[in-house]
PDB file of N, CA and C in Angstrom:
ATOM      1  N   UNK A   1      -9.807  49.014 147.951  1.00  0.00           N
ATOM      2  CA  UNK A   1      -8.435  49.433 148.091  1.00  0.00           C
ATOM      3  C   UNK A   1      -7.812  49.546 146.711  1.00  0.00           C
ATOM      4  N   UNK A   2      -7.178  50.753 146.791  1.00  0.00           N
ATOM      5  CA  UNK A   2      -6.397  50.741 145.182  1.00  0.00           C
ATOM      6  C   UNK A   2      -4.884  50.732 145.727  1.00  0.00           C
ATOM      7  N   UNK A   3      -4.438  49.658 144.624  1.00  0.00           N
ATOM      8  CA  UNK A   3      -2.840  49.802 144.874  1.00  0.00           C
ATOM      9  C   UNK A   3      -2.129  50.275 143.915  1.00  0.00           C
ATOM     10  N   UNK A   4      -1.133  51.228 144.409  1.00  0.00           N
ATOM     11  CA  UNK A   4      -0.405  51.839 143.754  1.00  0.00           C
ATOM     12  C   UNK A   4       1.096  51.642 143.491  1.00  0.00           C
ATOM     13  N   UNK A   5       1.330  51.288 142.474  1.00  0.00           N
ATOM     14  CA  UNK A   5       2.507  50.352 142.060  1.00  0.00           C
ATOM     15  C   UNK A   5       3.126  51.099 140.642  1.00  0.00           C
ATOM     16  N   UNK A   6       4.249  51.038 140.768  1.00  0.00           N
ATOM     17  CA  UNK A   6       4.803  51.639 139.584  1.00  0.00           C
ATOM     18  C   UNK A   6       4.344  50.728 138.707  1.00  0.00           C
ATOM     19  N   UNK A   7       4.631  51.228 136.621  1.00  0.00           N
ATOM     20  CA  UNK A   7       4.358  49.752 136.424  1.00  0.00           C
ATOM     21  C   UNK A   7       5.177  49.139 135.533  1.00  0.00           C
ATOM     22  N   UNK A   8       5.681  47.732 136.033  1.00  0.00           N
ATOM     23  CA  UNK A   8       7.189  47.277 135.861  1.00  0.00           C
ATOM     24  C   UNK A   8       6.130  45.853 135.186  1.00  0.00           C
ATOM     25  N   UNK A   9       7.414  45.050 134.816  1.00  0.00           N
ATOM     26  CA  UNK A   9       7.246  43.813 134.270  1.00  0.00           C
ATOM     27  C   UNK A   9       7.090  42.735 135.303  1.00  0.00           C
ATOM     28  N   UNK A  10       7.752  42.845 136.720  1.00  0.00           N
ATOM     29  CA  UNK A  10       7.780  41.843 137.952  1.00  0.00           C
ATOM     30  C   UNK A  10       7.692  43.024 139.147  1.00  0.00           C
ATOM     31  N   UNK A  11       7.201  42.525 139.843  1.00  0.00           N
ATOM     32  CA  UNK A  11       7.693  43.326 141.153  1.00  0.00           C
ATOM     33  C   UNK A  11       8.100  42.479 142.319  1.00  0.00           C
ATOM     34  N   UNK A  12       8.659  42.534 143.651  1.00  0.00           N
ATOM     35  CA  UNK A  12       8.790  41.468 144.304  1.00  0.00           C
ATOM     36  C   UNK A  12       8.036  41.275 145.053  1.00  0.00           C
ATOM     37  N   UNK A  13       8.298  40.470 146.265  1.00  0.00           N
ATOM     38  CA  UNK A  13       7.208  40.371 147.207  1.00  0.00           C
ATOM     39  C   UNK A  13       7.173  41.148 148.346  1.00  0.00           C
ATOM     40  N   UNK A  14       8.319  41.969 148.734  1.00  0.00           N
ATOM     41  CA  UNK A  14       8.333  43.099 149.268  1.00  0.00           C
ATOM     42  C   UNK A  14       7.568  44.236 148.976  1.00  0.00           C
ATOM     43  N   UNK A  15       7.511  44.406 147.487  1.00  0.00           N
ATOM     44  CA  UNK A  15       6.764  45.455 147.182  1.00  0.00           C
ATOM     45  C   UNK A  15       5.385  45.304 147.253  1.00  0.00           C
ATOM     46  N   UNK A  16       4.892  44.202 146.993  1.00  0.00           N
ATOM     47  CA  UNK A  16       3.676  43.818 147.034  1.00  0.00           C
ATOM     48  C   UNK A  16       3.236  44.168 148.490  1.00  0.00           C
ATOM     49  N   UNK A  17       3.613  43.334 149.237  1.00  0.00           N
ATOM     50  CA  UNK A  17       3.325  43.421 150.448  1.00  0.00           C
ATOM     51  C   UNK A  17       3.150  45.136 151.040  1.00  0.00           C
ATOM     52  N   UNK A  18       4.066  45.580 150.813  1.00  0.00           N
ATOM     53  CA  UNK A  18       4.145  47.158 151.136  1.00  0.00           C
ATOM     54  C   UNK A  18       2.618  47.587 150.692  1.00  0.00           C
ATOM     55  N   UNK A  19       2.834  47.266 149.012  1.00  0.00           N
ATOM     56  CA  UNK A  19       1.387  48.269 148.413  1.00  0.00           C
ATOM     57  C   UNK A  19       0.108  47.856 149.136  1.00  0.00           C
ATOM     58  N   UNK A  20       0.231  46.774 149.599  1.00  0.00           N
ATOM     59  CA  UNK A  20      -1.346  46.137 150.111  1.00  0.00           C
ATOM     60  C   UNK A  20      -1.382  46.550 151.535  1.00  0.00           C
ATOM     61  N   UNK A  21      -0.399  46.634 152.431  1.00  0.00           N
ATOM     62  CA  UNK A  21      -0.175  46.648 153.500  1.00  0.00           C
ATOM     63  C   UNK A  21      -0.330  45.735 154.722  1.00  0.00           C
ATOM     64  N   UNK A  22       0.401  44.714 154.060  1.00  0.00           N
ATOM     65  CA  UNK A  22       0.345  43.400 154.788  1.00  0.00           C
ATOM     66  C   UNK A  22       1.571  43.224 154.852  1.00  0.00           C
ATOM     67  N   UNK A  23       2.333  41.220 155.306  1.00  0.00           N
ATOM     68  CA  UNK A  23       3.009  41.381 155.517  1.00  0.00           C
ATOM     69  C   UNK A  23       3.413  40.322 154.441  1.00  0.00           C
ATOM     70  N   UNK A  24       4.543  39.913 154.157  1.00  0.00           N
ATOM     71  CA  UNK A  24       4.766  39.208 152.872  1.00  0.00           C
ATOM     72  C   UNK A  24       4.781  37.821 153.252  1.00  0.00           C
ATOM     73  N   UNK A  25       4.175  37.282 154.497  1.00  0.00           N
ATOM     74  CA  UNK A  25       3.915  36.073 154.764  1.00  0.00           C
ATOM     75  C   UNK A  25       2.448  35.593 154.458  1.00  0.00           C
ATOM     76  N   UNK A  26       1.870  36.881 154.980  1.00  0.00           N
ATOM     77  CA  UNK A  26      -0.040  36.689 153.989  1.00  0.00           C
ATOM     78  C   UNK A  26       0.240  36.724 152.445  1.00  0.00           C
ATOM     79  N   UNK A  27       0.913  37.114 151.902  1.00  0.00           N
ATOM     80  CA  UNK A  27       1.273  37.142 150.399  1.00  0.00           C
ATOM     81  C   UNK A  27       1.487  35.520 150.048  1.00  0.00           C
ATOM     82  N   UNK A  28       2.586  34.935 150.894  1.00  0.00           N
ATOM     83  CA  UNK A  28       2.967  33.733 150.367  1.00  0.00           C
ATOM     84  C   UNK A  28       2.105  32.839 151.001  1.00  0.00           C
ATOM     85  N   UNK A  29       1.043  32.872 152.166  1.00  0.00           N
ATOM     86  CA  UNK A  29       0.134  32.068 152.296  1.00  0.00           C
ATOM     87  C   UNK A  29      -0.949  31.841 151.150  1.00  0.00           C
ATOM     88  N   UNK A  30      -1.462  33.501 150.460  1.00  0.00           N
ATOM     89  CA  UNK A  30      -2.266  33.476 149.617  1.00  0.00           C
ATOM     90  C   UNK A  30      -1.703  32.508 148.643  1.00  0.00           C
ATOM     91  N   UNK A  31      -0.761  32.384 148.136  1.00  0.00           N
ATOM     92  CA  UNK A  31       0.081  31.849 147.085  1.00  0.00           C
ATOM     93  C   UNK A  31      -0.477  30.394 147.426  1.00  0.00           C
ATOM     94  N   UNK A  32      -0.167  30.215 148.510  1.00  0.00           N
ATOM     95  CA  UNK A  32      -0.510  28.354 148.494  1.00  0.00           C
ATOM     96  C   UNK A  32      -2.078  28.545 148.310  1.00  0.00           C
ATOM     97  N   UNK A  33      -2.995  28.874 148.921  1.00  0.00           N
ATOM     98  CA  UNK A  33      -4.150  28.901 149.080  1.00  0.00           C
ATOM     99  C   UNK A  33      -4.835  29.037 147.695  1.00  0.00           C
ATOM    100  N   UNK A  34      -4.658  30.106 146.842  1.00  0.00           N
ATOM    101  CA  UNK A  34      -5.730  30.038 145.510  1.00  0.00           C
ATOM    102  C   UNK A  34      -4.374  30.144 144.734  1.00  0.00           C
ATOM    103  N   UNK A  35      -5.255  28.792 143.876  1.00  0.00           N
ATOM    104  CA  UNK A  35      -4.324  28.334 142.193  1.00  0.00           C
ATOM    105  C   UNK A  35      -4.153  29.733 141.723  1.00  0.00           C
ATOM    106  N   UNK A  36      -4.733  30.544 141.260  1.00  0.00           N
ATOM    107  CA  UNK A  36      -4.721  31.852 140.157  1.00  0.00           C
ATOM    108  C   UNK A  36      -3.811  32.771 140.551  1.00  0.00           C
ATOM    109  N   UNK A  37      -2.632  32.441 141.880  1.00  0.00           N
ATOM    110  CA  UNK A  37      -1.509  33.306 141.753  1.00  0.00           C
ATOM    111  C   UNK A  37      -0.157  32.362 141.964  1.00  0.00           C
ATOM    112  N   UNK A  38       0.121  32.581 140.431  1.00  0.00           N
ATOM    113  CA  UNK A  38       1.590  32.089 140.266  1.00  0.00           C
ATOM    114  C   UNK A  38       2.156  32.669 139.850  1.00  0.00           C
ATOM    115  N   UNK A  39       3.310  33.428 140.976  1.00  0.00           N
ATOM    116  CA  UNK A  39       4.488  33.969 140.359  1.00  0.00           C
ATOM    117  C   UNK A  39       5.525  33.141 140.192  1.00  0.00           C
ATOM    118  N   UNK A  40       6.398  33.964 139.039  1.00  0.00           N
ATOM    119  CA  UNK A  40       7.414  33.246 138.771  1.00  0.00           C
ATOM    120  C   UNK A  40       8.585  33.209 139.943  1.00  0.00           C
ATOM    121  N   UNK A  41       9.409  32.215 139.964  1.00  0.00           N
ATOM    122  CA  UNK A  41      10.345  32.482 140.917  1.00  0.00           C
ATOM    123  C   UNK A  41      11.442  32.643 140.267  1.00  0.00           C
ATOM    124  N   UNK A  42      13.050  32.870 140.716  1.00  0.00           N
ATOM    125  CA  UNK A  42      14.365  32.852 139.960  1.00  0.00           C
ATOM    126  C   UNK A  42      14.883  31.855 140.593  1.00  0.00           C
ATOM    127  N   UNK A  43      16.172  31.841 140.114  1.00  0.00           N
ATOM    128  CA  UNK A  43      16.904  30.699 140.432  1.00  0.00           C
ATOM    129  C   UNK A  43      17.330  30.348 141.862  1.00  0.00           C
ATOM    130  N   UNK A  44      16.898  32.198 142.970  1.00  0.00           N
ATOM    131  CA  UNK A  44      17.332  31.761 144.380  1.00  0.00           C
ATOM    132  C   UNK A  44      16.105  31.476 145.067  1.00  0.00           C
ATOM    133  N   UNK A  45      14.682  31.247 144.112  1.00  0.00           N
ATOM    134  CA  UNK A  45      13.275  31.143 144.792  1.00  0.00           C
ATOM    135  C   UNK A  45      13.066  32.348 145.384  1.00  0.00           C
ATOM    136  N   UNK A  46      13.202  33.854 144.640  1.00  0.00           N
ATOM    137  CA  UNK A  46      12.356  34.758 144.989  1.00  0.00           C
ATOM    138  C   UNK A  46      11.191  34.883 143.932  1.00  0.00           C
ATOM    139  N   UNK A  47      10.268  35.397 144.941  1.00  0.00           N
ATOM    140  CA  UNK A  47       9.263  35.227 144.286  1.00  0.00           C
ATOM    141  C   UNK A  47       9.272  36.926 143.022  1.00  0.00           C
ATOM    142  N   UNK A  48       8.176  36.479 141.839  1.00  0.00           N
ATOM    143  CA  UNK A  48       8.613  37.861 140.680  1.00  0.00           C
ATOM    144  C   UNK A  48       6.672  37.780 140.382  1.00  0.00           C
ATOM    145  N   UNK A  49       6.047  39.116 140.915  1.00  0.00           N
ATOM    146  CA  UNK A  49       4.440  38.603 140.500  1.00  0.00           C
ATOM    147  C   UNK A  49       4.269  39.843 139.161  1.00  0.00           C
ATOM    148  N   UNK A  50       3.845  39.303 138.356  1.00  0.00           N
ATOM    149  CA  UNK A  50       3.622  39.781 137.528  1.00  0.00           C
ATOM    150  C   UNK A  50       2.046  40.723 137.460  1.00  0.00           C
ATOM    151  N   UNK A  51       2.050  41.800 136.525  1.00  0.00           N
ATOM    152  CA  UNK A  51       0.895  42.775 136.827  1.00  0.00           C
ATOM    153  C   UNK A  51      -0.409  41.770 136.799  1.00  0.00           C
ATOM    154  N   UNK A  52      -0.902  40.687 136.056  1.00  0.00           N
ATOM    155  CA  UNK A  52      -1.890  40.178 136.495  1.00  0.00           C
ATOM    156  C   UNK A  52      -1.804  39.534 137.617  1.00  0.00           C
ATOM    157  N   UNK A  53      -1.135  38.960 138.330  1.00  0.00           N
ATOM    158  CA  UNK A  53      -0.894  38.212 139.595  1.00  0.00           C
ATOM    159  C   UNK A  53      -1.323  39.370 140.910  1.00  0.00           C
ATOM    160  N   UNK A  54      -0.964  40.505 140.366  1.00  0.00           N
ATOM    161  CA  UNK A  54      -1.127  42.030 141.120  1.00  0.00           C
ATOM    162  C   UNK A  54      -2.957  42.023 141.058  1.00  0.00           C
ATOM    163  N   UNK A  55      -3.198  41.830 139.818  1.00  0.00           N
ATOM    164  CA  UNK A  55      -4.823  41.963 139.885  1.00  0.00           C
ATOM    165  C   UNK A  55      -5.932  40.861 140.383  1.00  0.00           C
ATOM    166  N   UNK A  56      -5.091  40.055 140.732  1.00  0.00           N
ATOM    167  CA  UNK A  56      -5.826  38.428 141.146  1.00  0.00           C
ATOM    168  C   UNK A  56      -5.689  38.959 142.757  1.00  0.00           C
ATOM    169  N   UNK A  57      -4.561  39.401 143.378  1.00  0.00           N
ATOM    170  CA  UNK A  57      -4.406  39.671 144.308  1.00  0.00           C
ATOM    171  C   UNK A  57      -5.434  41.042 144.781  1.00  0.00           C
ATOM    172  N   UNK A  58      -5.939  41.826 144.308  1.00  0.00           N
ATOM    173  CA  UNK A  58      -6.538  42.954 144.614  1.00  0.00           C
ATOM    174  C   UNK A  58      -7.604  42.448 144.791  1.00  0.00           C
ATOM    175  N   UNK A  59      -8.190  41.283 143.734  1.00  0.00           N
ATOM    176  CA  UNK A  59      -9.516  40.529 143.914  1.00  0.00           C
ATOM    177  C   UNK A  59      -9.256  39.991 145.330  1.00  0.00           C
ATOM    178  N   UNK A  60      -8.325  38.675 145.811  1.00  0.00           N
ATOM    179  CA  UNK A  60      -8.656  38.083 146.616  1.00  0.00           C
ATOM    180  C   UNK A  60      -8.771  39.050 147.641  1.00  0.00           C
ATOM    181  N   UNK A  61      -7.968  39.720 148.154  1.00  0.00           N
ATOM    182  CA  UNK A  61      -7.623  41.406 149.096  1.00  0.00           C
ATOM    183  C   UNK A  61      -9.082  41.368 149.513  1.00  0.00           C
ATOM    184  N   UNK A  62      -9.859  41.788 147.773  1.00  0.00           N
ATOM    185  CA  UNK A  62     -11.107  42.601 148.116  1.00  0.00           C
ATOM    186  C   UNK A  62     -12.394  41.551 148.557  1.00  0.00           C
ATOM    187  N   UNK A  63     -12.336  40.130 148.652  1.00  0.00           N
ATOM    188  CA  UNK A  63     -12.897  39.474 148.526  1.00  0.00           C
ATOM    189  C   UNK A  63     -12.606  39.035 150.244  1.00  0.00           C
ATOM    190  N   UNK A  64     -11.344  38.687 150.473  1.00  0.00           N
ATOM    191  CA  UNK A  64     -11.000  38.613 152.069  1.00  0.00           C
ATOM    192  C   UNK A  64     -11.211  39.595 153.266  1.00  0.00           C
ATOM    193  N   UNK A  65     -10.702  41.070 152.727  1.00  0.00           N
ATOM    194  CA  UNK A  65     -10.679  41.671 153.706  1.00  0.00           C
ATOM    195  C   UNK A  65     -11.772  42.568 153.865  1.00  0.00           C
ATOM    196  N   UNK A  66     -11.992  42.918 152.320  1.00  0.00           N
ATOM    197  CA  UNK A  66     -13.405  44.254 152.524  1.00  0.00           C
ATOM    198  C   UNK A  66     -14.940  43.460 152.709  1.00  0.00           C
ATOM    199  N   UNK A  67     -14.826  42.228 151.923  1.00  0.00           N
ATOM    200  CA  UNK A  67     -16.104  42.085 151.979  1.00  0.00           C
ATOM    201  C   UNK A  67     -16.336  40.663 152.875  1.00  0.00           C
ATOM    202  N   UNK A  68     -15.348  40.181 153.687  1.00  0.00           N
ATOM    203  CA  UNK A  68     -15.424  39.158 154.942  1.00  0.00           C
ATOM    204  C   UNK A  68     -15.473  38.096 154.329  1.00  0.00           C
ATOM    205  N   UNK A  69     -15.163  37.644 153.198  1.00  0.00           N
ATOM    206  CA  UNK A  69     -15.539  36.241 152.756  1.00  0.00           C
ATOM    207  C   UNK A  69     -14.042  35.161 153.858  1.00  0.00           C
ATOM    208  N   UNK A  70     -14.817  34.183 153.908  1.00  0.00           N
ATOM    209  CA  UNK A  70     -13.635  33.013 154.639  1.00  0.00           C
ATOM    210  C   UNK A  70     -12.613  32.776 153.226  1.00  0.00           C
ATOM    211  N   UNK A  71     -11.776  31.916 153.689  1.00  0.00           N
ATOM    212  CA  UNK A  71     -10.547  31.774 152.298  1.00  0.00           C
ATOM    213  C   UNK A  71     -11.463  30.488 152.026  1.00  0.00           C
ATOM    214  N   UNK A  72     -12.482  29.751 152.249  1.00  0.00           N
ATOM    215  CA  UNK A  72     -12.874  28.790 151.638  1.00  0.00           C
ATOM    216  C   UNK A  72     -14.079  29.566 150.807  1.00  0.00           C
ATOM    217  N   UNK A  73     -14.806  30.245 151.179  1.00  0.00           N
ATOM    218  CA  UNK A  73     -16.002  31.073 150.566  1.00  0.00           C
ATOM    219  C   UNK A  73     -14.989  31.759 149.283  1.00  0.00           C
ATOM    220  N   UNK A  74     -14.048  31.969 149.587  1.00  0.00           N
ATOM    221  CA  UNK A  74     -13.325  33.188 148.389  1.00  0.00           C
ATOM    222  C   UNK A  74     -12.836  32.175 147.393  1.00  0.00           C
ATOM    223  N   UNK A  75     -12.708  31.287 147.843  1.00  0.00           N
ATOM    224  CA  UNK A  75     -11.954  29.919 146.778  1.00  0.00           C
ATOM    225  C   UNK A  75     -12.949  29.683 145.925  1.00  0.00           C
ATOM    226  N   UNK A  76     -14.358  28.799 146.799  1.00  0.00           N
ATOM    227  CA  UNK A  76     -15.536  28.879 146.055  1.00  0.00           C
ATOM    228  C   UNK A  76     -15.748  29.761 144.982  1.00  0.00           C
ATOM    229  N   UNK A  77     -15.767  31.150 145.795  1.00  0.00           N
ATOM    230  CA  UNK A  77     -16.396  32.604 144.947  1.00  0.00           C
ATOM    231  C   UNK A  77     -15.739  32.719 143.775  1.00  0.00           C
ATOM    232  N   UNK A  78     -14.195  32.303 143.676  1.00  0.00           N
ATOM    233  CA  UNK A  78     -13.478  32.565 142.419  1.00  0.00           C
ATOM    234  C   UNK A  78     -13.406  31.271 141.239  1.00  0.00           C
ATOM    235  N   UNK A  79     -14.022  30.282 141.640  1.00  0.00           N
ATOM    236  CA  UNK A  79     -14.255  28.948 140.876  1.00  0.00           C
ATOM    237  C   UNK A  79     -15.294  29.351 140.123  1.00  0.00           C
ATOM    238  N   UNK A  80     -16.496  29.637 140.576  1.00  0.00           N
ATOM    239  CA  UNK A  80     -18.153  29.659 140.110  1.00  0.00           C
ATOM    240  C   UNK A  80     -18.039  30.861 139.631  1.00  0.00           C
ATOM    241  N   UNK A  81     -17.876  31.780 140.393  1.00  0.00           N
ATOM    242  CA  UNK A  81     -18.189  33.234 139.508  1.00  0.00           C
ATOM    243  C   UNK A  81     -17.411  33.945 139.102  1.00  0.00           C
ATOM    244  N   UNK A  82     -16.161  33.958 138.901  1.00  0.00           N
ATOM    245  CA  UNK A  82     -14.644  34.771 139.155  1.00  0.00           C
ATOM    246  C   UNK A  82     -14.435  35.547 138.073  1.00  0.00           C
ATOM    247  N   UNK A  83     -15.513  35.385 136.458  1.00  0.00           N
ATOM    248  CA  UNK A  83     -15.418  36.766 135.988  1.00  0.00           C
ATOM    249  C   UNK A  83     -17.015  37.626 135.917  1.00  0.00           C
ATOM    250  N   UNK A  84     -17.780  37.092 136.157  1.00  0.00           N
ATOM    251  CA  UNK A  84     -19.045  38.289 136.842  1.00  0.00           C
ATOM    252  C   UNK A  84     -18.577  39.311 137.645  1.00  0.00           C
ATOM    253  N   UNK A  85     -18.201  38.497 138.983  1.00  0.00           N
ATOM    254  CA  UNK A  85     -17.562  39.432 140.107  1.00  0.00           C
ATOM    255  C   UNK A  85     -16.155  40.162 139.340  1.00  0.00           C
ATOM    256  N   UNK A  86     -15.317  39.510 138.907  1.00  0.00           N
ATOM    257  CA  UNK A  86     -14.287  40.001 138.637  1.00  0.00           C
ATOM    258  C   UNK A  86     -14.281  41.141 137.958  1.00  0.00           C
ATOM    259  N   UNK A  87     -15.481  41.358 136.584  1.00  0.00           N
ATOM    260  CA  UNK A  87     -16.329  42.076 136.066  1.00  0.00           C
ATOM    261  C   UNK A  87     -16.551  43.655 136.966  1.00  0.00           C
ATOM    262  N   UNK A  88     -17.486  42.796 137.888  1.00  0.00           N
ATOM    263  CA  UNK A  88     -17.435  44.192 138.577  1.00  0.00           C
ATOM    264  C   UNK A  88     -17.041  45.014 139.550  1.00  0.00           C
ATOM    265  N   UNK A  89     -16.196  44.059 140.045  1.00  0.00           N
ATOM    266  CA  UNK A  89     -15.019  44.234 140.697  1.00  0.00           C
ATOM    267  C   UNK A  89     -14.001  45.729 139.680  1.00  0.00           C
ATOM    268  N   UNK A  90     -13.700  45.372 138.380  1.00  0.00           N
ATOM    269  CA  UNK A  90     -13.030  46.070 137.651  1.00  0.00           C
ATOM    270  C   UNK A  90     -13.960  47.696 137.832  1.00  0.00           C
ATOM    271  N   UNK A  91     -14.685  47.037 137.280  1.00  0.00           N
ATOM    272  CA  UNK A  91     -15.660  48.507 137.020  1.00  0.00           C
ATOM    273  C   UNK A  91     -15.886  49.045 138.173  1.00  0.00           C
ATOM    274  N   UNK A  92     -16.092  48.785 139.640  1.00  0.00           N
ATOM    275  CA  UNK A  92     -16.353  49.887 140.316  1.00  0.00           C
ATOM    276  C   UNK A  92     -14.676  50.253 141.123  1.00  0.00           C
ATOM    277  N   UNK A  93     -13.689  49.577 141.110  1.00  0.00           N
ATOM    278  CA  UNK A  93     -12.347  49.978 141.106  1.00  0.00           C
ATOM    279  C   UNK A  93     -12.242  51.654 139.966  1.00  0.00           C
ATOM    280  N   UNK A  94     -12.282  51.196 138.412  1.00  0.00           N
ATOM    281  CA  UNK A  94     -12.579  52.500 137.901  1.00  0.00           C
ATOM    282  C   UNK A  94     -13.441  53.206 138.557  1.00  0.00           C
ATOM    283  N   UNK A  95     -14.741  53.415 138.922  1.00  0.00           N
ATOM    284  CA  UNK A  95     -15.067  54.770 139.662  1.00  0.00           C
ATOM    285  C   UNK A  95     -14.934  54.870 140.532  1.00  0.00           C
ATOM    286  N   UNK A  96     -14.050  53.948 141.437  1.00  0.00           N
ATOM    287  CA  UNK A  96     -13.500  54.375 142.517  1.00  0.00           C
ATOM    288  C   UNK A  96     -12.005  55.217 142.388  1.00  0.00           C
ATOM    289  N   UNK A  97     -11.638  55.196 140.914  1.00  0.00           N
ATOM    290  CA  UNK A  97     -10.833  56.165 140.761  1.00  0.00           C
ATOM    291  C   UNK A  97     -11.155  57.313 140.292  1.00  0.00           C
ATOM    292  N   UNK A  98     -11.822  57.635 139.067  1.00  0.00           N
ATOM    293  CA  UNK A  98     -12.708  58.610 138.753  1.00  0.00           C
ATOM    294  C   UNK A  98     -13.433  59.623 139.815  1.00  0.00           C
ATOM    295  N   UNK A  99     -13.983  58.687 141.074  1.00  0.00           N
ATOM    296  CA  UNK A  99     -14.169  59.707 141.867  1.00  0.00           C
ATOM    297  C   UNK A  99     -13.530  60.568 142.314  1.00  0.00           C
ATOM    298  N   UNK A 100     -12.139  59.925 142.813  1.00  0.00           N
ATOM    299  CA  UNK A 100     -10.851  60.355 143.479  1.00  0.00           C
ATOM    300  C   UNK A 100     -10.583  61.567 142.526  1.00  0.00           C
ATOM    301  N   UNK A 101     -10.460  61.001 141.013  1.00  0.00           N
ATOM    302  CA  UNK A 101      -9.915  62.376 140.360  1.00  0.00           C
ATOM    303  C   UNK A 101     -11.106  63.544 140.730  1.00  0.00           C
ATOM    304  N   UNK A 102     -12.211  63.245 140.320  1.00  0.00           N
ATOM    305  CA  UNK A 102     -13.075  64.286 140.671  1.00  0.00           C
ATOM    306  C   UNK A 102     -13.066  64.958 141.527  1.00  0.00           C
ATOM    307  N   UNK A 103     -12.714  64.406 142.972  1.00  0.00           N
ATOM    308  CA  UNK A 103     -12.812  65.459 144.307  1.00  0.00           C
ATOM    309  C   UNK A 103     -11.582  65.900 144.585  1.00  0.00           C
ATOM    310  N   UNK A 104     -10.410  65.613 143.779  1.00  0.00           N
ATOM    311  CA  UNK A 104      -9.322  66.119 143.521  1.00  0.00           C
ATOM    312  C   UNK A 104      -9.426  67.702 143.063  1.00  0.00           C
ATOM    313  N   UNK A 105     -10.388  67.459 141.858  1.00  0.00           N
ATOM    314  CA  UNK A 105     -10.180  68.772 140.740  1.00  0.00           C
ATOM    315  C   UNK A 105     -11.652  69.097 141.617  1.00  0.00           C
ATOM    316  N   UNK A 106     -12.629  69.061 142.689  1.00  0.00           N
ATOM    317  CA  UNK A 106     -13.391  69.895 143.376  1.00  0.00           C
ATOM    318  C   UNK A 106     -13.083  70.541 143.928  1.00  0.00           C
ATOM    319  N   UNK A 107     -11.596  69.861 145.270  1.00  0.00           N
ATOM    320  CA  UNK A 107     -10.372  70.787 145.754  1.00  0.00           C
ATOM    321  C   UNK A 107      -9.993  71.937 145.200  1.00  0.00           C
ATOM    322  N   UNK A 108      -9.543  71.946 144.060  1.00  0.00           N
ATOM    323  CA  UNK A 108      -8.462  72.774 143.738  1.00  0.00           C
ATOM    324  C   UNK A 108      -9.250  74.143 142.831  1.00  0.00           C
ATOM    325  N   UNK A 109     -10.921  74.013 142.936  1.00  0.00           N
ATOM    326  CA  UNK A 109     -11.353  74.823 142.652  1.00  0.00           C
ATOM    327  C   UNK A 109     -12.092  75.733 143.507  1.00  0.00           C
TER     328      UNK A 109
END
């Protein structure tokens, strides 16, 4: 899944939720569940996730929903291996965009 997010300094948890297409209560469950997303809050406790908090989240996303891991397997997965995977996690996200452009500009020819 690629999310598409303008790109700002915070976004909220509305927006988040939107881009992933969940609901912003799986957002703030994730939050308790794995240490590696802390957003900041303000003074009325809204939550503010910052663009890496956005990319921790695409991991867990891709780690929960595409590839079935339990939230205890994904906890594990991100303790022991979290920049191998994370690694290539990145890299096939890029050609999963690259492709997109490609069959874009196959279209239009």
């Amino acid at each position: 899944m690629h999310v598409d997010l303008p790109e700002k300094r915070y976004y909220n948890i509305g927006e988040v939720a939107e881009a992933f297409s969940v609901n912003t209560s799986l957002i703030r469950f994730w939050e308790k569940e794995f240490d590696v997303l802390q957003p900041k809050k303000n003074a009325k406790g809204n939550r503010k996730f910052t663009p890496d908090d956005i990319k921790n989240l695409e991991f867990i996303y891709h780690l929960v929903k595409e590839r079935g891991f339990t939230l205890e397997g994904a906890k594990t997965h991100l303790k022991e291996n979290k920049q191998q995977t994370y690694d290539r996690f990145e890299i096939i996200r890029k050609l999963e965009t690259v492709k997109s452009e490609l069959l874009k500009i196959k279209e239009n020819l």
